[in-house]
PDB file of N, CA and C in Angstrom:
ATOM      1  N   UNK A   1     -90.758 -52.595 101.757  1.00  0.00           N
ATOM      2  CA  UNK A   1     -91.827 -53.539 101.529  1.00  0.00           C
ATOM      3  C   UNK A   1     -91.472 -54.858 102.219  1.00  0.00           C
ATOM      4  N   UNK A   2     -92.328 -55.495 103.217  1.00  0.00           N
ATOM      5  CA  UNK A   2     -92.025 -56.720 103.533  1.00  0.00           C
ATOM      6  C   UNK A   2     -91.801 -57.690 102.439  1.00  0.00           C
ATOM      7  N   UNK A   3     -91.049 -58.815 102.904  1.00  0.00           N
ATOM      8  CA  UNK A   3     -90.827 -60.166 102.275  1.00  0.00           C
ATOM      9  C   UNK A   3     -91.981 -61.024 102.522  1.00  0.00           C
ATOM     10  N   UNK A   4     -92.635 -61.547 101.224  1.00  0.00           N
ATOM     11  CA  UNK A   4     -93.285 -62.428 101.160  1.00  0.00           C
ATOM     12  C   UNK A   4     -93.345 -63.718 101.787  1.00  0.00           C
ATOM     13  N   UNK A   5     -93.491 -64.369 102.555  1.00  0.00           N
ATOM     14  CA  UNK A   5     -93.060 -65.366 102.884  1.00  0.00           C
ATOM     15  C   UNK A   5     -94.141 -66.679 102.048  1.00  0.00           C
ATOM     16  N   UNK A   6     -93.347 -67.864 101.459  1.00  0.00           N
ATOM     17  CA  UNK A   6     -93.341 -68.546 100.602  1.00  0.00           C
ATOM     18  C   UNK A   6     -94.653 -69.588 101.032  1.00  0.00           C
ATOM     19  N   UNK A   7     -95.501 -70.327 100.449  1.00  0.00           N
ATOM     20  CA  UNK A   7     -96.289 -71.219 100.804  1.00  0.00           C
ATOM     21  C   UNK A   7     -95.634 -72.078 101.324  1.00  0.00           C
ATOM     22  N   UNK A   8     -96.578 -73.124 102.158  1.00  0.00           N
ATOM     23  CA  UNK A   8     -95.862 -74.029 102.908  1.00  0.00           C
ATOM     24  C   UNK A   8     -95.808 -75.195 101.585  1.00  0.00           C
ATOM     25  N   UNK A   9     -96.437 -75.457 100.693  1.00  0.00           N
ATOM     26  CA  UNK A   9     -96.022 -76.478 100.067  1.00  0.00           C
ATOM     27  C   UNK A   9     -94.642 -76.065  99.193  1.00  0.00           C
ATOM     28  N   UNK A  10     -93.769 -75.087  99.025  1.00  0.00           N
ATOM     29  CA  UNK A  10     -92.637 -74.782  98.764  1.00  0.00           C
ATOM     30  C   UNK A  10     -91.982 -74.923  99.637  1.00  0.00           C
ATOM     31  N   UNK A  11     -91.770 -74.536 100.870  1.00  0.00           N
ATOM     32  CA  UNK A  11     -90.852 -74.742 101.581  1.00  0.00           C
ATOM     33  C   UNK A  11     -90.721 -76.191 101.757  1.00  0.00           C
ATOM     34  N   UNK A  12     -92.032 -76.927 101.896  1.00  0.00           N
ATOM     35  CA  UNK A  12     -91.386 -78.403 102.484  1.00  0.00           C
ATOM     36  C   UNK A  12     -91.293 -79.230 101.116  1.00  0.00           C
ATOM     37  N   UNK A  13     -91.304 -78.661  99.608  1.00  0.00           N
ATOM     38  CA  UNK A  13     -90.514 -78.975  98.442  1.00  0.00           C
ATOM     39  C   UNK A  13     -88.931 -78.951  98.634  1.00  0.00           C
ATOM     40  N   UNK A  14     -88.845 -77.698  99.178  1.00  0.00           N
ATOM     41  CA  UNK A  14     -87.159 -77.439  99.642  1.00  0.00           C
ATOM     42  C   UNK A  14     -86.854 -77.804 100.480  1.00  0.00           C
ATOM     43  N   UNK A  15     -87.177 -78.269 101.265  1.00  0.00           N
ATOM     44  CA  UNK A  15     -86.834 -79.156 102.569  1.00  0.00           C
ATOM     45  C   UNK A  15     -86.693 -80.838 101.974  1.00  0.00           C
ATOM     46  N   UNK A  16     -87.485 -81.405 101.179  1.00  0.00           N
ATOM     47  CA  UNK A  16     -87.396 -82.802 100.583  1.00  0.00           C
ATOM     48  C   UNK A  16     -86.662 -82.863 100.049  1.00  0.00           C
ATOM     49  N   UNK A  17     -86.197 -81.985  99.258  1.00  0.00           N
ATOM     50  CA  UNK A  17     -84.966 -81.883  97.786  1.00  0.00           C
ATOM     51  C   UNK A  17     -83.677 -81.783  98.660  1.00  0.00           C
ATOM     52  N   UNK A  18     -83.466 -81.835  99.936  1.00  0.00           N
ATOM     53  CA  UNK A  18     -82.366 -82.342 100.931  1.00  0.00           C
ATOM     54  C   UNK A  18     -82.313 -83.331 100.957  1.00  0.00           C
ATOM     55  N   UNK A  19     -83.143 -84.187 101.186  1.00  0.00           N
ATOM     56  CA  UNK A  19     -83.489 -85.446 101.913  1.00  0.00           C
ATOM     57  C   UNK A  19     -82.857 -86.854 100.742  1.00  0.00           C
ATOM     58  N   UNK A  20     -81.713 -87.282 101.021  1.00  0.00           N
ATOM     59  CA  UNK A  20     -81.250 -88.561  99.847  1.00  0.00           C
ATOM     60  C   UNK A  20     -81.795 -89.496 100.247  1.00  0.00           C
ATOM     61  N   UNK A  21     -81.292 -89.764 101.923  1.00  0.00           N
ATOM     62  CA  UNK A  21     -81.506 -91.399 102.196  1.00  0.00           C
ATOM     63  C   UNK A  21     -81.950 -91.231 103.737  1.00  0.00           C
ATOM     64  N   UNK A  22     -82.870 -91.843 104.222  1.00  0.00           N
ATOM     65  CA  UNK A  22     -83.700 -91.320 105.819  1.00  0.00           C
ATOM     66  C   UNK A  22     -83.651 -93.667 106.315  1.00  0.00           C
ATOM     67  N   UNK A  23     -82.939 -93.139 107.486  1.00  0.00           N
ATOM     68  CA  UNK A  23     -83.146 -94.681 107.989  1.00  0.00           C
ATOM     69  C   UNK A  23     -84.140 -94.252 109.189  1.00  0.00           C
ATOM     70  N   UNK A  24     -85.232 -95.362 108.896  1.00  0.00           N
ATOM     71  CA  UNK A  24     -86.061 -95.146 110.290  1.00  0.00           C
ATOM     72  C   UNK A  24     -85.428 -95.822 111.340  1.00  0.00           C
ATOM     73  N   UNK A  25     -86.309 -95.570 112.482  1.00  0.00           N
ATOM     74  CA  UNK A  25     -86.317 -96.293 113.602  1.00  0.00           C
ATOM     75  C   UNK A  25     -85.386 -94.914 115.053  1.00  0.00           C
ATOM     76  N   UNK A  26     -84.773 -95.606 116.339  1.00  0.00           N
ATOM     77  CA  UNK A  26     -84.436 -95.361 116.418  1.00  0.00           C
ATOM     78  C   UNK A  26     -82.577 -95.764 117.159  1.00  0.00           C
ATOM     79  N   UNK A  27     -81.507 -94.862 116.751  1.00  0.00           N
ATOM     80  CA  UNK A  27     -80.050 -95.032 117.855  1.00  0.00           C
ATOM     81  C   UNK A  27     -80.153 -95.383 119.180  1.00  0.00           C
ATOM     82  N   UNK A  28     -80.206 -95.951 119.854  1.00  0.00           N
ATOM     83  CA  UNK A  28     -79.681 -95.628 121.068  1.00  0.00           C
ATOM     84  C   UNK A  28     -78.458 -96.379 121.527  1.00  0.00           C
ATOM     85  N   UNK A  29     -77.125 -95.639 122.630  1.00  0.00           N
ATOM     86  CA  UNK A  29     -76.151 -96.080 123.078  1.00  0.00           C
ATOM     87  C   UNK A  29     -77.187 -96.351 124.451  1.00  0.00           C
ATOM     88  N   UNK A  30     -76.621 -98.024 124.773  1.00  0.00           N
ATOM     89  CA  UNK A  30     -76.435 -98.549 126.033  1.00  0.00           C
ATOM     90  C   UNK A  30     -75.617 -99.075 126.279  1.00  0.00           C
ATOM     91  N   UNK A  31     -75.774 -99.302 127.951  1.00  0.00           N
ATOM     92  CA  UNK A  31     -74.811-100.005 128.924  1.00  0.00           C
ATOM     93  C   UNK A  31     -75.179-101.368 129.208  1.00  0.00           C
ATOM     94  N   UNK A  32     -74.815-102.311 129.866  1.00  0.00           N
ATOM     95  CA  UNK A  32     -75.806-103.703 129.830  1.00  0.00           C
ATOM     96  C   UNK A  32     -74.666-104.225 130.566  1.00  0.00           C
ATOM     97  N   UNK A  33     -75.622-105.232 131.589  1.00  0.00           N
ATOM     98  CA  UNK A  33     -74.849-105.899 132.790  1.00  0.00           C
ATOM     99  C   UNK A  33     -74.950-107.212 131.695  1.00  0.00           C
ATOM    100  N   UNK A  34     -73.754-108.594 131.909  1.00  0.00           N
ATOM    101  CA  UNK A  34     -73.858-109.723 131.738  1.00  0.00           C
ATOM    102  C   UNK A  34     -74.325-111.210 132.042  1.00  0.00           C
ATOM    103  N   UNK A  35     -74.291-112.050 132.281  1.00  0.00           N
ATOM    104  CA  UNK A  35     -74.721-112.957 132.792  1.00  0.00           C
ATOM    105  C   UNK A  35     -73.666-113.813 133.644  1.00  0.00           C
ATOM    106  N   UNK A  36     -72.354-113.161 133.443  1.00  0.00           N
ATOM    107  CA  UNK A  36     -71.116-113.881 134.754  1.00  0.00           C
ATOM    108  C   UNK A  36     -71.623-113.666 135.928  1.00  0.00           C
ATOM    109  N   UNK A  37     -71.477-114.565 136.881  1.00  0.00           N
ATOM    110  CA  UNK A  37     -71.486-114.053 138.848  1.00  0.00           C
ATOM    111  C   UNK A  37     -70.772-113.100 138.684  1.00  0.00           C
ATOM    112  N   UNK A  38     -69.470-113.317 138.743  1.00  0.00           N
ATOM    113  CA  UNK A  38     -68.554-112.333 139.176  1.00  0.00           C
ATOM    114  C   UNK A  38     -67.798-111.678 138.728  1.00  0.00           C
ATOM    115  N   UNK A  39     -68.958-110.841 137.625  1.00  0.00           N
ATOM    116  CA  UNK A  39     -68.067-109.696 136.477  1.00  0.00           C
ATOM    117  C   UNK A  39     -67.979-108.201 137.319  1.00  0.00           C
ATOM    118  N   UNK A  40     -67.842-107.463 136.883  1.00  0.00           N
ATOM    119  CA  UNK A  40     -67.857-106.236 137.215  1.00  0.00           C
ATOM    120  C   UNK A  40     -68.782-105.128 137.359  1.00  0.00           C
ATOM    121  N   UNK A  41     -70.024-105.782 136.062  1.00  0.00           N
ATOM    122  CA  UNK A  41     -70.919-105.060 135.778  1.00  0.00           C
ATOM    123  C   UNK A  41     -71.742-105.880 137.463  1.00  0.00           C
ATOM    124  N   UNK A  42     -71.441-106.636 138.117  1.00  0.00           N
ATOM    125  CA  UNK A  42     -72.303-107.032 139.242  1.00  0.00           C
ATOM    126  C   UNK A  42     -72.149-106.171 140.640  1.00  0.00           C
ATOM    127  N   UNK A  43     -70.848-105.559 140.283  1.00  0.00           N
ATOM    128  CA  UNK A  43     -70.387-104.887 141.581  1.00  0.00           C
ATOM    129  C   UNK A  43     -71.389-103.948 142.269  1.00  0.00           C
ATOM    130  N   UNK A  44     -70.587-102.945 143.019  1.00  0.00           N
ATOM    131  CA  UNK A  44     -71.697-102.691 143.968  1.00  0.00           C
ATOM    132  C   UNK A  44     -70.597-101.057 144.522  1.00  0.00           C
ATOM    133  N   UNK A  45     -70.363-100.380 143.193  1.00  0.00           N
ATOM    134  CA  UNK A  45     -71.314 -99.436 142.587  1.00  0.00           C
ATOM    135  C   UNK A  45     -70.975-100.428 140.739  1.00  0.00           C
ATOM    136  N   UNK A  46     -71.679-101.041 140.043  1.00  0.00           N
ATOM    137  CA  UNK A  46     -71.940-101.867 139.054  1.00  0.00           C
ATOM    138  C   UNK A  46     -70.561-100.646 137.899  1.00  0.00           C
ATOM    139  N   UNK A  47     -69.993-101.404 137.004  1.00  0.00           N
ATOM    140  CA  UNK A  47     -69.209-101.020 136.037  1.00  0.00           C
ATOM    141  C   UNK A  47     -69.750-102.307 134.730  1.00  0.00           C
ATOM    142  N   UNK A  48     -70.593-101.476 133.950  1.00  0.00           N
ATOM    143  CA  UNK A  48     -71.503-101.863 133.345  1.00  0.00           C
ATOM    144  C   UNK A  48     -70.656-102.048 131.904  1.00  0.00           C
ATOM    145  N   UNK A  49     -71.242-102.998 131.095  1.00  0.00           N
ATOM    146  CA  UNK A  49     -70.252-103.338 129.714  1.00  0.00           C
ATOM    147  C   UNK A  49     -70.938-101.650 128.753  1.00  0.00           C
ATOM    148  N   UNK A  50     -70.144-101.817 127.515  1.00  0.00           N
ATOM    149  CA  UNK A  50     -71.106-100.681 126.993  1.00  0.00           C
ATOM    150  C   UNK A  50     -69.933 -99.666 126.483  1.00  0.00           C
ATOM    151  N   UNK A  51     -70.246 -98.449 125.606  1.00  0.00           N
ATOM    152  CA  UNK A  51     -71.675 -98.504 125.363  1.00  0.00           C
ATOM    153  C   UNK A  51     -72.018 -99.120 123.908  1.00  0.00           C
ATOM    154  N   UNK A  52     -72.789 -99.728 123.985  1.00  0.00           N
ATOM    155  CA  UNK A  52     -73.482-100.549 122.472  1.00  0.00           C
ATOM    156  C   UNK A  52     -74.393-100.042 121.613  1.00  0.00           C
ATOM    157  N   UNK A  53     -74.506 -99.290 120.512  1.00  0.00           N
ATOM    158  CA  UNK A  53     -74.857 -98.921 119.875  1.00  0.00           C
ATOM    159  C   UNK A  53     -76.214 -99.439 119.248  1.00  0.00           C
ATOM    160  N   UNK A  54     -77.548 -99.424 119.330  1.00  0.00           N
ATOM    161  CA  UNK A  54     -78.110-100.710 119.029  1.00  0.00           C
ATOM    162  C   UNK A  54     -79.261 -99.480 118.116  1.00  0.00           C
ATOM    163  N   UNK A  55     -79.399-100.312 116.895  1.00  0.00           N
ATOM    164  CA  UNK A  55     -80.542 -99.533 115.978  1.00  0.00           C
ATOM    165  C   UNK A  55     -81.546-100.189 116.036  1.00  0.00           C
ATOM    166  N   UNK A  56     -82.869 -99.399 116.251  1.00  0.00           N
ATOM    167  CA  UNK A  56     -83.605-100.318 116.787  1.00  0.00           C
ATOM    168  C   UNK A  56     -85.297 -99.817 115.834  1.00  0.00           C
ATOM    169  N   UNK A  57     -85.997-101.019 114.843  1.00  0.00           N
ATOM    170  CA  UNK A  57     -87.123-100.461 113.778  1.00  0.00           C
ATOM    171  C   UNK A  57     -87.817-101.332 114.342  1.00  0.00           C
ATOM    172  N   UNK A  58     -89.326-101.134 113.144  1.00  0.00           N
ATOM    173  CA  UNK A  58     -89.994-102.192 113.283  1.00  0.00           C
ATOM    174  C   UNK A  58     -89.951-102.635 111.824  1.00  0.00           C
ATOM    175  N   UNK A  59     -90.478-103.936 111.363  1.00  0.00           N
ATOM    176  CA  UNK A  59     -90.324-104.350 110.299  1.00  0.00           C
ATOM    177  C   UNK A  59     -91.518-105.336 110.078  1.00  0.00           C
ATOM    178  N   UNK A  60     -92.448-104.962 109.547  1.00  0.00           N
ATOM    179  CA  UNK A  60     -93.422-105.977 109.321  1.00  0.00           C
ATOM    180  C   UNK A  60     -94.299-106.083 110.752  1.00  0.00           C
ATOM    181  N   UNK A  61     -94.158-105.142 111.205  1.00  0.00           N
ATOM    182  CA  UNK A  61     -94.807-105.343 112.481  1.00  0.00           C
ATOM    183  C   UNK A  61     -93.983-106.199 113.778  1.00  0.00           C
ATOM    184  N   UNK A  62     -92.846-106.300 113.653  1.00  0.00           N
ATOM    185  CA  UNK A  62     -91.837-106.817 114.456  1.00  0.00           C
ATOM    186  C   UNK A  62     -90.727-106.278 115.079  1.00  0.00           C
ATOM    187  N   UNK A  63     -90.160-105.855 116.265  1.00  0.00           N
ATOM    188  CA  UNK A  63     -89.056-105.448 116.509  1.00  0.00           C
ATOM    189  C   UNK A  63     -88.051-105.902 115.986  1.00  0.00           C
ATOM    190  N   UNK A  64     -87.098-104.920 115.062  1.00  0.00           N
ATOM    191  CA  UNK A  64     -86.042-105.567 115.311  1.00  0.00           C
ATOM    192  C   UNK A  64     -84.847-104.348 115.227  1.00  0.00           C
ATOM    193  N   UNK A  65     -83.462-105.401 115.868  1.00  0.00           N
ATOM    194  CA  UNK A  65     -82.483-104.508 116.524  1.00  0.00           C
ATOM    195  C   UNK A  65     -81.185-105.058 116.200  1.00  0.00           C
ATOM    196  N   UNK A  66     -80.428-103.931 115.978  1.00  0.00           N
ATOM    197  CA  UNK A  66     -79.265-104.399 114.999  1.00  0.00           C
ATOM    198  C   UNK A  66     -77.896-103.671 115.439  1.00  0.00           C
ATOM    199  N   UNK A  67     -77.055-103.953 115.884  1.00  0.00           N
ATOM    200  CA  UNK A  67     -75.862-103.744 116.990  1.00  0.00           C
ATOM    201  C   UNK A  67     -74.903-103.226 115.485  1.00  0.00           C
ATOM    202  N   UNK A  68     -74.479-101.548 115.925  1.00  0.00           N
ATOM    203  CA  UNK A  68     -73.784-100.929 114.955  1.00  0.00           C
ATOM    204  C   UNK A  68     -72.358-100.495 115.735  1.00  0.00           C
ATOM    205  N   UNK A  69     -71.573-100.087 114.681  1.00  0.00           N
ATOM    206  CA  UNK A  69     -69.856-100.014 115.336  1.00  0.00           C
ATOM    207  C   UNK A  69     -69.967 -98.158 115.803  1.00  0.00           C
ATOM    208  N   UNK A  70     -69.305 -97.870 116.582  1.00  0.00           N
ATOM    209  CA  UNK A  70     -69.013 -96.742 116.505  1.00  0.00           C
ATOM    210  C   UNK A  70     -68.943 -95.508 114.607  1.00  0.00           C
ATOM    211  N   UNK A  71     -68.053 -96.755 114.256  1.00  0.00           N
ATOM    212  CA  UNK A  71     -67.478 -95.856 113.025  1.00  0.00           C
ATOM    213  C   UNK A  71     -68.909 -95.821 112.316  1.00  0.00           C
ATOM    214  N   UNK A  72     -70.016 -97.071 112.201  1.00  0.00           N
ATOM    215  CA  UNK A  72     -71.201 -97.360 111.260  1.00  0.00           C
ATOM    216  C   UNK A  72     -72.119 -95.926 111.748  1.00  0.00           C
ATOM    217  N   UNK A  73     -72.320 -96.090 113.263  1.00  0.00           N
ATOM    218  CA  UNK A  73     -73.268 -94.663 113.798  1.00  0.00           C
ATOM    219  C   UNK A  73     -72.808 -93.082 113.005  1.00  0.00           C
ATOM    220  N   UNK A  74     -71.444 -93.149 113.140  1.00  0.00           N
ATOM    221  CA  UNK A  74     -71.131 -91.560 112.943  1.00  0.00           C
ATOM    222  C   UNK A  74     -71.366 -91.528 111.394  1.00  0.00           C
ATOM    223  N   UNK A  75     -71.058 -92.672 110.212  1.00  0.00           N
ATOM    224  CA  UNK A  75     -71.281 -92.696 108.803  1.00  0.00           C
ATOM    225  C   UNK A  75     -73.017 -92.073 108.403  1.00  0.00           C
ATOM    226  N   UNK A  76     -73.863 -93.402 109.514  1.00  0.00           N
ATOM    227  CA  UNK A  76     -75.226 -92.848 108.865  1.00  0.00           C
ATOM    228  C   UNK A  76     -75.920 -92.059 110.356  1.00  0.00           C
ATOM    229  N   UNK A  77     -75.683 -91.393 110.693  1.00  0.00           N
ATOM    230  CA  UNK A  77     -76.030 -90.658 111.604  1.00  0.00           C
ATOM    231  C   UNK A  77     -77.052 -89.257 110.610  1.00  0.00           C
ATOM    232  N   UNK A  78     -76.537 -88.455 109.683  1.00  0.00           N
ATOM    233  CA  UNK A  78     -77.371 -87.946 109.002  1.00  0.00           C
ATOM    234  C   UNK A  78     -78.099 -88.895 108.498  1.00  0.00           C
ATOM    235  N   UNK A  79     -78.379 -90.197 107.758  1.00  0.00           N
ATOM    236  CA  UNK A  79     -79.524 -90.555 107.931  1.00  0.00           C
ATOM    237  C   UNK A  79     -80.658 -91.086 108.645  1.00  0.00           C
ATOM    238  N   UNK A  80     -80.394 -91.163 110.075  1.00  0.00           N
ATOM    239  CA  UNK A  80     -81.472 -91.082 110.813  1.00  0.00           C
ATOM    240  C   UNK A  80     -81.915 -89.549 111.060  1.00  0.00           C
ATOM    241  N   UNK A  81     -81.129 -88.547 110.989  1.00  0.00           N
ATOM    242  CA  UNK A  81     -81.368 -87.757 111.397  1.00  0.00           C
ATOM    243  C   UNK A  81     -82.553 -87.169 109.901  1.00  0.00           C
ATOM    244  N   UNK A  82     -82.323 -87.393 108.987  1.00  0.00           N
ATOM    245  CA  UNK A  82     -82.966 -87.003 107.639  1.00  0.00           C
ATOM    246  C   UNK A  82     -84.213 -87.544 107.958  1.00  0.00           C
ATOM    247  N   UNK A  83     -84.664 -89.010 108.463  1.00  0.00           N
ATOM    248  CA  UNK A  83     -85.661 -89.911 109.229  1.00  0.00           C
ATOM    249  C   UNK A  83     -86.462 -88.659 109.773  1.00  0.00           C
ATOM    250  N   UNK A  84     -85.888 -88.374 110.833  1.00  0.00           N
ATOM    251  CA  UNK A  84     -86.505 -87.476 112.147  1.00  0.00           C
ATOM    252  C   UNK A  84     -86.893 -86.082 111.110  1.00  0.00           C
ATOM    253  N   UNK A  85     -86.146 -85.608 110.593  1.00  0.00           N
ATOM    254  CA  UNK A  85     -86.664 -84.663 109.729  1.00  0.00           C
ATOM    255  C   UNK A  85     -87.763 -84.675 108.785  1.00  0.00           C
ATOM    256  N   UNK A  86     -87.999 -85.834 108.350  1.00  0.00           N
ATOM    257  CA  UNK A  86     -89.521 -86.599 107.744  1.00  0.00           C
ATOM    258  C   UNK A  86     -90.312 -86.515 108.595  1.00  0.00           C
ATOM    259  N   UNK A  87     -89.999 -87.106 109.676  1.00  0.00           N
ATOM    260  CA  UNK A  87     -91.229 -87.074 110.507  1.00  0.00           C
ATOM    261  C   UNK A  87     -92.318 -86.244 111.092  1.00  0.00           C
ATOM    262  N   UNK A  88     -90.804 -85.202 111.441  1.00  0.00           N
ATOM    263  CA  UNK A  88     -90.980 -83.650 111.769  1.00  0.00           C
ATOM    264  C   UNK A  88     -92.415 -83.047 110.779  1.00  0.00           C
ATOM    265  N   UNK A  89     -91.481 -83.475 109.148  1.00  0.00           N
ATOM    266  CA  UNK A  89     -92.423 -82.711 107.965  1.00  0.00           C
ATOM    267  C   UNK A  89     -93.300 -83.114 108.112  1.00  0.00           C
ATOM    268  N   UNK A  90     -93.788 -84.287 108.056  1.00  0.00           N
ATOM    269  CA  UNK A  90     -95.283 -85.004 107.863  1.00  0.00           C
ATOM    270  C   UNK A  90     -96.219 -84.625 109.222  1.00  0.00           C
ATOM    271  N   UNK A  91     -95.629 -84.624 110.133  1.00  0.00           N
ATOM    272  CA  UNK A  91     -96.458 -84.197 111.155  1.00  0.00           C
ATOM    273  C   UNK A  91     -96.823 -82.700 111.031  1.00  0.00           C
ATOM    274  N   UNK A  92     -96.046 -81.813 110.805  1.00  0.00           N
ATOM    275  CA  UNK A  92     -95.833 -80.257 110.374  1.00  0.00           C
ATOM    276  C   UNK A  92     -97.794 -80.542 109.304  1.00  0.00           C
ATOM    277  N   UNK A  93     -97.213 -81.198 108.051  1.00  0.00           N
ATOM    278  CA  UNK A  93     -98.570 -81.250 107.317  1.00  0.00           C
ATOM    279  C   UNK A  93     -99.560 -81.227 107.686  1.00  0.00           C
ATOM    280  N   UNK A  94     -99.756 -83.179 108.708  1.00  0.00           N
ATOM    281  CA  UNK A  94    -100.766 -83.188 108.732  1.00  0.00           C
ATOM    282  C   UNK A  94    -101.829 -81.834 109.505  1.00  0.00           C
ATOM    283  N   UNK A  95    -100.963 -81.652 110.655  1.00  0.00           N
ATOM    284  CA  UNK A  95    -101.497 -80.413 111.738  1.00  0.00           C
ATOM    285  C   UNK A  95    -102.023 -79.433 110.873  1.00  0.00           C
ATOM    286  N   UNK A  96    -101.340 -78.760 109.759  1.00  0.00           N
ATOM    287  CA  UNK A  96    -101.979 -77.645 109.160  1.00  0.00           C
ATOM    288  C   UNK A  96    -103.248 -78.106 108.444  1.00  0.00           C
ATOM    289  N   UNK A  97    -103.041 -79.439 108.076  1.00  0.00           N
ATOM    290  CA  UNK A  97    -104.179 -79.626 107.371  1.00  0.00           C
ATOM    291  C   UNK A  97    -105.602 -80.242 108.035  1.00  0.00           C
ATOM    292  N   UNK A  98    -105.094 -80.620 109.496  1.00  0.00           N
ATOM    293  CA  UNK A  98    -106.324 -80.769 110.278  1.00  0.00           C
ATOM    294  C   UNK A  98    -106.682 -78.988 110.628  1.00  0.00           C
ATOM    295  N   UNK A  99    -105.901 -78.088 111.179  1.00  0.00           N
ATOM    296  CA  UNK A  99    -106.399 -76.872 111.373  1.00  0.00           C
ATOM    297  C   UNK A  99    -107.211 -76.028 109.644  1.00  0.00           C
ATOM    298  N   UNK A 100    -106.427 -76.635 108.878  1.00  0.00           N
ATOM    299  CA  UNK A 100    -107.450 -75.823 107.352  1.00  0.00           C
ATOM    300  C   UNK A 100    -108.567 -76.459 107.887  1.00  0.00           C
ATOM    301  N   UNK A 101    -108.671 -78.300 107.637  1.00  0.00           N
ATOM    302  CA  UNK A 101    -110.331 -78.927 107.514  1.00  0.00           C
ATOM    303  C   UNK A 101    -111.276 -78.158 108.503  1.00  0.00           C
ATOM    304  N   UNK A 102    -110.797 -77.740 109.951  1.00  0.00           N
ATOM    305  CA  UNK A 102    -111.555 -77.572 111.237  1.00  0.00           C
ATOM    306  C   UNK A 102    -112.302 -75.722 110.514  1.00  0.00           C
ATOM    307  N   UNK A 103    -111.155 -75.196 110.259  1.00  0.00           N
ATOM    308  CA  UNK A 103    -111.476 -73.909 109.642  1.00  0.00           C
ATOM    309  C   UNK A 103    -112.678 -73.749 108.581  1.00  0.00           C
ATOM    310  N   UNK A 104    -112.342 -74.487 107.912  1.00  0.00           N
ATOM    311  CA  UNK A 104    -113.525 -74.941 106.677  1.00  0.00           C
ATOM    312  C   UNK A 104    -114.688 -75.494 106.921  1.00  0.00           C
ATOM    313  N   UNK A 105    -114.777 -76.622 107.696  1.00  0.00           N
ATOM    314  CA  UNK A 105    -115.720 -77.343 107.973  1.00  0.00           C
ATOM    315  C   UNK A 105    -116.444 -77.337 109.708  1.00  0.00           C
ATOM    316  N   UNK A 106    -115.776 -76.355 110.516  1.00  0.00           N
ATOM    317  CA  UNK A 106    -115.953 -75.903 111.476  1.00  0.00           C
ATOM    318  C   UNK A 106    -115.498 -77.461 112.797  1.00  0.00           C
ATOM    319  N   UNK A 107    -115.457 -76.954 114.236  1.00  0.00           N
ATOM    320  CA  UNK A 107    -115.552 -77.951 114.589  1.00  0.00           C
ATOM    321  C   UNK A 107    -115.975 -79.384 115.253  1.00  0.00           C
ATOM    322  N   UNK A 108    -115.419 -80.363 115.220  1.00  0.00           N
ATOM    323  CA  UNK A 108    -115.944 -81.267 115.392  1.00  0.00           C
ATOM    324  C   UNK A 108    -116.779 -81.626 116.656  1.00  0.00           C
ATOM    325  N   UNK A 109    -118.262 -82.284 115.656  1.00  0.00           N
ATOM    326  CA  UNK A 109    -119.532 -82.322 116.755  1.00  0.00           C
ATOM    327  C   UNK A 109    -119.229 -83.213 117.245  1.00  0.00           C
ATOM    328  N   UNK A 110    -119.841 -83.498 118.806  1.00  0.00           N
ATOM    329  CA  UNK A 110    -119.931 -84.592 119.825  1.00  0.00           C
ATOM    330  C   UNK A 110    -120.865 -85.488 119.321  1.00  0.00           C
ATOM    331  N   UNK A 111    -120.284 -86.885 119.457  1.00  0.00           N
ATOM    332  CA  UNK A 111    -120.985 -87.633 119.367  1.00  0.00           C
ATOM    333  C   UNK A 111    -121.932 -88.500 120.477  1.00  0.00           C
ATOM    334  N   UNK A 112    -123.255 -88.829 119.549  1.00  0.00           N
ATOM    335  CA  UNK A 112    -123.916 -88.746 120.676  1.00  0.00           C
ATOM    336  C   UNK A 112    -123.856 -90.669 121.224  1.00  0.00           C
ATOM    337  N   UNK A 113    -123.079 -91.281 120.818  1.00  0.00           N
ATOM    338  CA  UNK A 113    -122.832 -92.634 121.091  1.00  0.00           C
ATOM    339  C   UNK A 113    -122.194 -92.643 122.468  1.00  0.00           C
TER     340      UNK A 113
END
């Protein structure tokens, strides 16, 4: 007998009941030239400072960006990654639930504006 496979609002119950702590935004490591004439990062093939760890959200409708240590990235690294896994879910939702509405309610007429 096949295996049932579970509703989607169970699975992404069990998928949340993972989830402790989710930091938005996103990591990125860069490199970055300085503002000396005659550093290194100016050369010519350039040896660039780096790499800098920089977390980067929005907050109130504002960028902002916040310079983390090596050791800080690898600590909360599962929680951005828990982040991205939210995101994943909620998008996962909404899609099924625009394909139920379209199913149900057939689809969407052109407007004549």
């Amino acid at each position: 007998m096949a295996k049932k496979t579970p509703p989607p609002g169970a699975r992404i119950s069990t998928e949340l009941a993972d989830v402790d702590y989710a930091l938005p935004g996103t990591l990125a490591r860069r490199f970055m030239r300085c503002g000396k004439d005659n550093c290194r990062c100016k050369a010519d093939p350039p040896a660039l400072h780096g790499p800098y760890l920089h977390w980067t959200r929005t907050v109130a409708g504002k960028t902002v960006t916040r310079t983390l240590t090596e050791d800080q990235a690898t600590r909360y690294q599962a929680w951005f990654d828990n982040a991205r896994r939210l995101r994943d879910i909620a998008t996962d939702v909404e899609a099924r639930s625009l394909d139920a509405f379209n199913k149900a309610e057939g689809p969407p007429s052109k407007s004549t504006r």
